[in-house]
C-alpha atoms as a PDB file:
ATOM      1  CA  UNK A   1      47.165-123.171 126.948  1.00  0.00           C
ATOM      2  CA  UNK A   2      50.220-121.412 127.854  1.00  0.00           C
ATOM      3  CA  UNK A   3      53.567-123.218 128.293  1.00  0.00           C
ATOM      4  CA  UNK A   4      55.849-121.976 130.535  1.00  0.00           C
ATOM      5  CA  UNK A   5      59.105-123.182 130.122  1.00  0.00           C
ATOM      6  CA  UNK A   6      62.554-122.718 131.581  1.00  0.00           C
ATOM      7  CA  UNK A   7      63.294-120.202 128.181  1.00  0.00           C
ATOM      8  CA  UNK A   8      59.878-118.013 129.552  1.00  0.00           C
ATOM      9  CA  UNK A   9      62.093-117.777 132.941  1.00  0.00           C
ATOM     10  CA  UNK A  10      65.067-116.894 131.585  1.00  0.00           C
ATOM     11  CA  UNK A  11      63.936-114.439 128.839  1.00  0.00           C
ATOM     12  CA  UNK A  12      61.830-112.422 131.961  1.00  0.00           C
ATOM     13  CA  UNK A  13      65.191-112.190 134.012  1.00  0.00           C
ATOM     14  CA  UNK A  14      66.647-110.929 131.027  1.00  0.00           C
ATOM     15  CA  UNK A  15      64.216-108.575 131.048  1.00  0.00           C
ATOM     16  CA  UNK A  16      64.113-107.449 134.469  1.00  0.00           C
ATOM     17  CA  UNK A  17      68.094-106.874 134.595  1.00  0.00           C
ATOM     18  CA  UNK A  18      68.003-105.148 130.921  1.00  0.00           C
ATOM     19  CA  UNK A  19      65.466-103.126 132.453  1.00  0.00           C
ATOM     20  CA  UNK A  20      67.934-101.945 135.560  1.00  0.00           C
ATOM     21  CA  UNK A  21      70.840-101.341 132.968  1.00  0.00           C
ATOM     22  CA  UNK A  22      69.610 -99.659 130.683  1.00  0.00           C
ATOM     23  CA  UNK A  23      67.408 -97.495 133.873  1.00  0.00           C
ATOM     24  CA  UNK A  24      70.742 -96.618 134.843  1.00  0.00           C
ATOM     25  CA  UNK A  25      72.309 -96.338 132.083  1.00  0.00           C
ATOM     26  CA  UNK A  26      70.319 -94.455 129.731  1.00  0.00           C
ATOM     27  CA  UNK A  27      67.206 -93.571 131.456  1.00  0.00           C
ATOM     28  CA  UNK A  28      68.793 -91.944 134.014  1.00  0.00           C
ATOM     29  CA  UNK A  29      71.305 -89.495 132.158  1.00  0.00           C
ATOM     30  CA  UNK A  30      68.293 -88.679 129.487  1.00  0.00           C
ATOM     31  CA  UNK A  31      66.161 -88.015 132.837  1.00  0.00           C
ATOM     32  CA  UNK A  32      68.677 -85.556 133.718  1.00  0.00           C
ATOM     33  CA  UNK A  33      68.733 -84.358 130.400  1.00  0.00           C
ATOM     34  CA  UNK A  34      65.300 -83.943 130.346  1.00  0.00           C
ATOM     35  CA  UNK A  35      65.465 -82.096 134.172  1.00  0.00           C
ATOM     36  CA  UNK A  36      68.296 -79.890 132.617  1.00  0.00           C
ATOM     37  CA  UNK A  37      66.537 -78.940 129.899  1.00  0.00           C
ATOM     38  CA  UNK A  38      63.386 -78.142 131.559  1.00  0.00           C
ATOM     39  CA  UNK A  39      64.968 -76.139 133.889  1.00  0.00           C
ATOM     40  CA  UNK A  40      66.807 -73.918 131.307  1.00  0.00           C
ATOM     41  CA  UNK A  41      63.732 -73.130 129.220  1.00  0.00           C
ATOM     42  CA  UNK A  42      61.664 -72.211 132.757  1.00  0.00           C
ATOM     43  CA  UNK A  43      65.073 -70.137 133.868  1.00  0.00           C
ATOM     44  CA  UNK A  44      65.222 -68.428 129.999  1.00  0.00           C
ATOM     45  CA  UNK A  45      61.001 -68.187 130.343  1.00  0.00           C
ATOM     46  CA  UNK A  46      61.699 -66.276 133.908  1.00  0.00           C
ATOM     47  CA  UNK A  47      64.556 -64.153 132.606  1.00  0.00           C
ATOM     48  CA  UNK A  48      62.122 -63.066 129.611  1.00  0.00           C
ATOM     49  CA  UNK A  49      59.780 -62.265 132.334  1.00  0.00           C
ATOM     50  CA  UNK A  50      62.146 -60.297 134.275  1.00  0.00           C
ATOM     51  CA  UNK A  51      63.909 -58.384 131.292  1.00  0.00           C
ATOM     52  CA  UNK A  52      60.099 -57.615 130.017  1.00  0.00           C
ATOM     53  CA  UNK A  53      58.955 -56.151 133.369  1.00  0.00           C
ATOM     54  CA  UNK A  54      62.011 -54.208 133.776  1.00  0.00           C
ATOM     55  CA  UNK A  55      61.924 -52.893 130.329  1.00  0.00           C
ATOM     56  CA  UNK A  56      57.771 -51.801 130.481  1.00  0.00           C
ATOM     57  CA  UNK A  57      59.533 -49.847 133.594  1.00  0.00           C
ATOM     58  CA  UNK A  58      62.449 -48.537 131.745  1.00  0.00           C
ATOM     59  CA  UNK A  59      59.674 -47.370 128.964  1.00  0.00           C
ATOM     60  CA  UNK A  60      57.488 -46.156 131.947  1.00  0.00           C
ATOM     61  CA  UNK A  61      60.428 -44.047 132.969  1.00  0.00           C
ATOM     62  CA  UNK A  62      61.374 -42.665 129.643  1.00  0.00           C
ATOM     63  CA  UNK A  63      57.842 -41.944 129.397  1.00  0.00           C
ATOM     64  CA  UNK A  64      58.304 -39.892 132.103  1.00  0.00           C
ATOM     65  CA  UNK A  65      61.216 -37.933 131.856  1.00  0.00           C
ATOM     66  CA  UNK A  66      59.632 -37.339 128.761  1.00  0.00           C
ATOM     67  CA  UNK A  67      56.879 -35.532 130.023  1.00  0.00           C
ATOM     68  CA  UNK A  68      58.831 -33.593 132.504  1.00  0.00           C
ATOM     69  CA  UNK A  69      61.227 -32.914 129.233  1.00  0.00           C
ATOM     70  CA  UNK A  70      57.978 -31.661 127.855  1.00  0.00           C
ATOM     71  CA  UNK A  71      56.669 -29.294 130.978  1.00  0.00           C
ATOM     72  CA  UNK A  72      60.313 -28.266 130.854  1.00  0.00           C
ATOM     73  CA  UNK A  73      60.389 -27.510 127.769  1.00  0.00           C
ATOM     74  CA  UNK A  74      57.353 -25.622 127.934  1.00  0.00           C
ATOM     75  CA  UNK A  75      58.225 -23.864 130.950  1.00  0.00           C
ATOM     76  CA  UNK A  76      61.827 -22.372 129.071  1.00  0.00           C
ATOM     77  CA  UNK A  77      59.454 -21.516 126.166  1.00  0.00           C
ATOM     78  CA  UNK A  78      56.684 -19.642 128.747  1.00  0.00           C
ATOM     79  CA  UNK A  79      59.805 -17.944 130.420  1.00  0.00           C
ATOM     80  CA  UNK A  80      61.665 -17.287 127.184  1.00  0.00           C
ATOM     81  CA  UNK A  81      58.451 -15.336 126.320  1.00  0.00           C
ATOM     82  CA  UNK A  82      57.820 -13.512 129.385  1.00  0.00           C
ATOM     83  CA  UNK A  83      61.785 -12.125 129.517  1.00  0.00           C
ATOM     84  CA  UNK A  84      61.141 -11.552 125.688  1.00  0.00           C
ATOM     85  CA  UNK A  85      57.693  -9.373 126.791  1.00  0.00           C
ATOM     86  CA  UNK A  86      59.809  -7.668 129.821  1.00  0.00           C
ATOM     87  CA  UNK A  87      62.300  -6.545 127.087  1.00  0.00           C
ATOM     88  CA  UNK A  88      60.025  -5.113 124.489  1.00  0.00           C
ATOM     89  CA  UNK A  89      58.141  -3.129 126.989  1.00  0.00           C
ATOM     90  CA  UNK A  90      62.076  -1.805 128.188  1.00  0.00           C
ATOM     91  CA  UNK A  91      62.924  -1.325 124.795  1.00  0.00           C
ATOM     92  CA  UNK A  92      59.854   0.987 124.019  1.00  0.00           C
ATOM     93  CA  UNK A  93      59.993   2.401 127.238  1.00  0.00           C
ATOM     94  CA  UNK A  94      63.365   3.563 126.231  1.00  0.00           C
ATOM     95  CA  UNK A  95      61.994   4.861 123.290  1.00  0.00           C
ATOM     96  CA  UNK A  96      59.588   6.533 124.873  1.00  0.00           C
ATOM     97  CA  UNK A  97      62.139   8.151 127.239  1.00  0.00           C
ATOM     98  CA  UNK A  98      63.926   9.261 124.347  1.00  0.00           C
ATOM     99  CA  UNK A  99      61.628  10.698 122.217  1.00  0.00           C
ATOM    100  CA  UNK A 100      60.294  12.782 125.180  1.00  0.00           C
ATOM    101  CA  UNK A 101      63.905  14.173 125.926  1.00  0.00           C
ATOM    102  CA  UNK A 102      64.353  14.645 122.047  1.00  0.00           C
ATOM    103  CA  UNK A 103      60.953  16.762 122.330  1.00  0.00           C
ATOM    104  CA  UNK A 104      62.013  18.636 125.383  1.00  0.00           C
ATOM    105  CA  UNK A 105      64.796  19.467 123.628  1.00  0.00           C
ATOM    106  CA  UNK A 106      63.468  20.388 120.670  1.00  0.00           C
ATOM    107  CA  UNK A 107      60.771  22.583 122.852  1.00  0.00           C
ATOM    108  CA  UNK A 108      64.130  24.033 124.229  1.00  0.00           C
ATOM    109  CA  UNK A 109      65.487  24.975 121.464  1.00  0.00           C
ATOM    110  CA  UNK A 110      62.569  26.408 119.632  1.00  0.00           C
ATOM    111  CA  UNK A 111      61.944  28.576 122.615  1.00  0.00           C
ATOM    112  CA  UNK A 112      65.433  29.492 122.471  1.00  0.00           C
ATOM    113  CA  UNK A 113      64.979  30.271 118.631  1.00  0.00           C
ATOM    114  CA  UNK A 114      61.968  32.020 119.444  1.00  0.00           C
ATOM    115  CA  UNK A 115      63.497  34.392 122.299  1.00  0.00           C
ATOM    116  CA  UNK A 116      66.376  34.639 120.231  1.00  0.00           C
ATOM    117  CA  UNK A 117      64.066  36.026 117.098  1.00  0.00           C
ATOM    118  CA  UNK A 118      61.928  38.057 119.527  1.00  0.00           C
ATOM    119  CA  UNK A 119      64.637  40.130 120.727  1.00  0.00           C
ATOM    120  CA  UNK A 120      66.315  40.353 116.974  1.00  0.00           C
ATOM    121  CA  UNK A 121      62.839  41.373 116.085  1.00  0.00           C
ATOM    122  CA  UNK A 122      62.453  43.587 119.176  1.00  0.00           C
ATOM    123  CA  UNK A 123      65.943  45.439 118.394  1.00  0.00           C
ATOM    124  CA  UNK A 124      65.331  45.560 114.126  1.00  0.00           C
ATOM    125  CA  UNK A 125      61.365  47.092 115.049  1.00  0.00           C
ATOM    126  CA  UNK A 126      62.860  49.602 117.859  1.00  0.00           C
ATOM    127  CA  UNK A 127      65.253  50.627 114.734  1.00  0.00           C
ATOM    128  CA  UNK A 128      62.144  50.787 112.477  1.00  0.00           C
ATOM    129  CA  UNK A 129      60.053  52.773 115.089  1.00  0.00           C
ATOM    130  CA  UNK A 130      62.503  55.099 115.879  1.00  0.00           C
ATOM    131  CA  UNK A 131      63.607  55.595 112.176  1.00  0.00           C
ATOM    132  CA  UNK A 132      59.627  56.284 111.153  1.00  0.00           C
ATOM    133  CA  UNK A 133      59.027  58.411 114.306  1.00  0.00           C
ATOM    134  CA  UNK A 134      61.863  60.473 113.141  1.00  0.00           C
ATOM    135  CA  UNK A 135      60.290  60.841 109.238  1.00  0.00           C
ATOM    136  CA  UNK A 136      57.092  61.731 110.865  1.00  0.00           C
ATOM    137  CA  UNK A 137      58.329  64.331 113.315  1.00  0.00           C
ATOM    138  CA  UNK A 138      60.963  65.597 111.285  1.00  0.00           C
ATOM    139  CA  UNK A 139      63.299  65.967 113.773  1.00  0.00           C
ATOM    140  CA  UNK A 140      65.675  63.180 116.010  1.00  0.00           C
ATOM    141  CA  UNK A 141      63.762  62.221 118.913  1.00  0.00           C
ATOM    142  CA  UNK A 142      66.167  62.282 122.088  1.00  0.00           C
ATOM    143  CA  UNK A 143      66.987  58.787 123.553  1.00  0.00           C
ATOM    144  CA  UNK A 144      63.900  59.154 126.763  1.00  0.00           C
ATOM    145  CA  UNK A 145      61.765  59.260 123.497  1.00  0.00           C
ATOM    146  CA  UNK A 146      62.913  56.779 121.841  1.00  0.00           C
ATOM    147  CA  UNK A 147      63.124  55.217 124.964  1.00  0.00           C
ATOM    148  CA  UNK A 148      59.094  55.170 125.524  1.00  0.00           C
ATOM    149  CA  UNK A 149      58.465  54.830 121.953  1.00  0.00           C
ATOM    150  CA  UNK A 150      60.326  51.275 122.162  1.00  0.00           C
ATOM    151  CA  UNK A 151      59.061  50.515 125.606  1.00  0.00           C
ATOM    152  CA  UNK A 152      55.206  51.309 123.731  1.00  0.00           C
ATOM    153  CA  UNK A 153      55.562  49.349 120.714  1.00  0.00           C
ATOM    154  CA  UNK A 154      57.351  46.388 122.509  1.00  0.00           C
ATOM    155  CA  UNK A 155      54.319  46.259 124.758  1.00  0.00           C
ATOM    156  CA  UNK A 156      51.664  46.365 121.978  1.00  0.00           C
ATOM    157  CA  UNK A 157      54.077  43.227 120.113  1.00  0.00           C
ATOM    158  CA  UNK A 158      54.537  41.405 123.622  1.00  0.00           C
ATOM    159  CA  UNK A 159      50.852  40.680 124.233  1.00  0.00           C
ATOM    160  CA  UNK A 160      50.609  40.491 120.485  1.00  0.00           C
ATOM    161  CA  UNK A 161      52.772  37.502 120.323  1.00  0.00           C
ATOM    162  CA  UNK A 162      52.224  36.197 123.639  1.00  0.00           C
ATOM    163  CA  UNK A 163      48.184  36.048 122.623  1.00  0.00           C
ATOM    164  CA  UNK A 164      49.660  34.369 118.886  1.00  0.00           C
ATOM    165  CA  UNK A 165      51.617  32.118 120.981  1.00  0.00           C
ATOM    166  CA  UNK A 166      48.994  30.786 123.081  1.00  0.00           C
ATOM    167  CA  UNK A 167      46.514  30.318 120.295  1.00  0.00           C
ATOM    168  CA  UNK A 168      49.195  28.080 118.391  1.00  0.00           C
ATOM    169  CA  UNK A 169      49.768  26.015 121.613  1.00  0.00           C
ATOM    170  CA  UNK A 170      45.773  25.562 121.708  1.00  0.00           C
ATOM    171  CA  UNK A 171      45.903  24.161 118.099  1.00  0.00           C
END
């Protein structure tokens, strides 16, 4: 069987108040150590939690001021287009302001030509009628003659024209 001797005693006792140094000594500090390090890793675990939320938010945000970046963008680019459409339809209303005074003017000035020509041609074929009257009557018509003669012939050439000129206005 066992023996138990005085050395068994001694050698637990030993034991026991080994036990309570080094539990104070060592245990103890490594403990806190261990409680230390524990708590670091969970504090650096909750910080990565935190810094991961707040970065899917700051994503979440740039996400959305990209979008409104977008519909802004798209919005300058609908507007830039409308003011572009608002100036081309200026721009050839302009034109078409212009090229109707440039062919009023133009009608102006041909119906200025034309009076101008008609009364050249009214004075030259008054010169012609009187001159040919003369050759056929032998003799110099006094001025009531030549008078009516003109007045006759200007008549006949009036609605001669006038009947030309509304024919080429038809066309």
């Amino acid at each position: 069987m066992l023996d138990f001797t005085v050395t068994f005693g001694i050698t637990i006792v030993n034991f026991v108040i080994l036990f309570f140094i080094l539990k104070a000594l060592l245990f103890k500090p490594v403990s806190k150590f261990m409680e230390a390090r524990a708590a670091k890793v969970q504090s650096d675990i909750d910080s990565a939690a935190k810094d991961k939320e707040q970065a899917k938010r700051l994503l979440e945000q740039y996400e959305m001021k990209l979008k409104d970046a977008q519909a802004e963008a798209e919005a300058i680019i609908k507007e830039a287009r409308k003011q572009a459409a608002v100036q081309a339809d200026k721009i050839v209303a302009d034109g078409k302001k212009k090229v109707e005074v440039i062919i009023a003017n133009a009608n102006q000035q041909i119906e200025a030509e034309y009076k101008a020509a008609f009364a050249l041609f009214k004075a030259e074929a008054a010169g012609l009628v009187i001159a040919a009257s003369s050759r056929l009557l032998q003799r110099d018509l006094n001025q009531e003659d030549s008078a009516r003669f003109v007045n006759l012939l200007l008549q006949e050439l009036a609605a001669g024209a006038a009947g030309a000129a509304h024919a080429s206005t038809k066309d």
